[in-house]
C-alpha atoms as a PDB file:
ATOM      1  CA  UNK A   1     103.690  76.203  61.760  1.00  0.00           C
ATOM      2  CA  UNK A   2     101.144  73.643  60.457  1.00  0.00           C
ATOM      3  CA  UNK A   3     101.134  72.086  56.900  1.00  0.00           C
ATOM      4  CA  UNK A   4      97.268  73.036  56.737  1.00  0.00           C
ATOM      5  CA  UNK A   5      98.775  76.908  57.679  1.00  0.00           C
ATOM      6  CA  UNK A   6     101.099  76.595  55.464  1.00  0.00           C
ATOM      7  CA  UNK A   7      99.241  75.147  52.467  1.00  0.00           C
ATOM      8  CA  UNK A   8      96.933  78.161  52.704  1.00  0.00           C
ATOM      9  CA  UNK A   9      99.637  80.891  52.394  1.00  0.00           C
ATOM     10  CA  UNK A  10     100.657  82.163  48.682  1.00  0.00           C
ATOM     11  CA  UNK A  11     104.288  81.781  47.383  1.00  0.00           C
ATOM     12  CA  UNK A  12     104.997  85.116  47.979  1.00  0.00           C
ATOM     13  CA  UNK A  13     103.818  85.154  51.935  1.00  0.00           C
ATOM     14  CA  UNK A  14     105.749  81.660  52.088  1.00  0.00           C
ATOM     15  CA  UNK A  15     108.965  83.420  51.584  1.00  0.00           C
ATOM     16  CA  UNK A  16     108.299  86.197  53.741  1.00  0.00           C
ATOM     17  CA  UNK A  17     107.387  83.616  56.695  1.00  0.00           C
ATOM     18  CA  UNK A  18     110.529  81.613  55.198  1.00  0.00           C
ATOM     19  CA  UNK A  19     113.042  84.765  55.741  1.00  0.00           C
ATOM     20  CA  UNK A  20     111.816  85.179  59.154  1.00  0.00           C
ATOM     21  CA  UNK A  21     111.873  81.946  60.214  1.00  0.00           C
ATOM     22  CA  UNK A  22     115.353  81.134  59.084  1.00  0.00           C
ATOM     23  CA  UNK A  23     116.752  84.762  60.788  1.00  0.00           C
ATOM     24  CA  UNK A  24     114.682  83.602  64.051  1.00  0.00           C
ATOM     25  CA  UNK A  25     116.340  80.465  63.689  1.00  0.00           C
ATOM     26  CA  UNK A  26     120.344  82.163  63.358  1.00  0.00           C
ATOM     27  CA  UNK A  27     119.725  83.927  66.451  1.00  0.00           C
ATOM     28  CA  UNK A  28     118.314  80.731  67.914  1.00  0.00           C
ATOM     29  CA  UNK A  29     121.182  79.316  67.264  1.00  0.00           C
ATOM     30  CA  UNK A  30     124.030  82.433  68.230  1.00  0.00           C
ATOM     31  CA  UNK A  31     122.146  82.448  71.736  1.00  0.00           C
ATOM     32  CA  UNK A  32     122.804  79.082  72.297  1.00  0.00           C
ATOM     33  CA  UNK A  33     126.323  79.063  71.624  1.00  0.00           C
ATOM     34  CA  UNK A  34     126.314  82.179  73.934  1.00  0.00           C
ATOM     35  CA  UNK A  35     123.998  81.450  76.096  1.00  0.00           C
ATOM     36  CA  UNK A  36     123.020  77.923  77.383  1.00  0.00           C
ATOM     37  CA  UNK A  37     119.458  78.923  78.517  1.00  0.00           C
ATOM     38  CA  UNK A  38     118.155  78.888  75.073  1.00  0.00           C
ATOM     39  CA  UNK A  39     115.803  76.027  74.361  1.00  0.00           C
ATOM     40  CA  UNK A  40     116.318  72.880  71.644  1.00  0.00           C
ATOM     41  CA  UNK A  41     112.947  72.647  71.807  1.00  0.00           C
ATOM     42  CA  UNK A  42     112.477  75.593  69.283  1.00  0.00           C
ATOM     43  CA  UNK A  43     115.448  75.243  67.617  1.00  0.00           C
ATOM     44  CA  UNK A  44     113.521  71.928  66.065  1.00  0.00           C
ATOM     45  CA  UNK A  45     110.555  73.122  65.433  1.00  0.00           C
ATOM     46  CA  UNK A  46     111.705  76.260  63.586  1.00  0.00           C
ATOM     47  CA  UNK A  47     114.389  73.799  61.248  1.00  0.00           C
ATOM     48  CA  UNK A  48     111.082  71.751  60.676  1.00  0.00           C
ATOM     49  CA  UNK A  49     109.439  75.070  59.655  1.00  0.00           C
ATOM     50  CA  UNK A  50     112.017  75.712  57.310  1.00  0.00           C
ATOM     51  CA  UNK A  51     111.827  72.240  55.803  1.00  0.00           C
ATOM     52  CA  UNK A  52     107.784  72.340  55.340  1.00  0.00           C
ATOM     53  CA  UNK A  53     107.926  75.757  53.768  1.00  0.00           C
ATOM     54  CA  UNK A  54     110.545  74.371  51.349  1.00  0.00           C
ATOM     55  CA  UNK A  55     108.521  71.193  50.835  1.00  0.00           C
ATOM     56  CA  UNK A  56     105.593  72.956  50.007  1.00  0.00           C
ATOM     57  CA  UNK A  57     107.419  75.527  47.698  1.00  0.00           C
ATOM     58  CA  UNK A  58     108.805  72.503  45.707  1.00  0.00           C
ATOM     59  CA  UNK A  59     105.659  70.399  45.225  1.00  0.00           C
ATOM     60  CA  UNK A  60     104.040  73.690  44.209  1.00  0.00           C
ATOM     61  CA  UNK A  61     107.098  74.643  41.681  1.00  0.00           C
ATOM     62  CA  UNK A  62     106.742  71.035  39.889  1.00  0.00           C
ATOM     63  CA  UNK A  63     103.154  70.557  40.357  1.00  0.00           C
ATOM     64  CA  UNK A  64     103.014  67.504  42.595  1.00  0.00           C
ATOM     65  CA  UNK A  65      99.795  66.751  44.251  1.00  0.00           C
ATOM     66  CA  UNK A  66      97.861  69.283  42.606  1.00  0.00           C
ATOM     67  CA  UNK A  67      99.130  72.044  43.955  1.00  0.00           C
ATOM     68  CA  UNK A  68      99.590  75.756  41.926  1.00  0.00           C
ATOM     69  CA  UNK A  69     101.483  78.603  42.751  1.00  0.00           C
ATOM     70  CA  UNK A  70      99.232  81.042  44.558  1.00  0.00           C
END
């Protein structure tokens, strides 16, 4: 996901995204440990997923750059 995407969304469609990007991310993760076919690849960009949504959840939360909750 892109910070411009992500920017966009409302709080309340950034925690929906947030929810199904961290229970993509757990299976992600069991496959791997299960399976070795799974790729690293997406494994990285999903944590970075997590970490923008979180990012953008915070600045929002104490008002840093001008952003408002949505």
């Amino acid at each position: 996901m892109k910070i411009e995407e992500i920017r966009s969304k409302t709080d309340s469609e950034l925690e929906y995204d947030l929810n199904n990007v961290r229970k993509e991310l757990f299976d992600l993760r069991f496959r791997s440990a299960v399976d070795s076919s799974s790729s690293p690849a997406r494994i990285n960009e999903l944590r970075r997923s997590v970490a923008r949504i979180h990012t953008v959840l915070h600045e929002r939360a104490i008002g840093v750059r001008g952003q408002e909750s949505k």
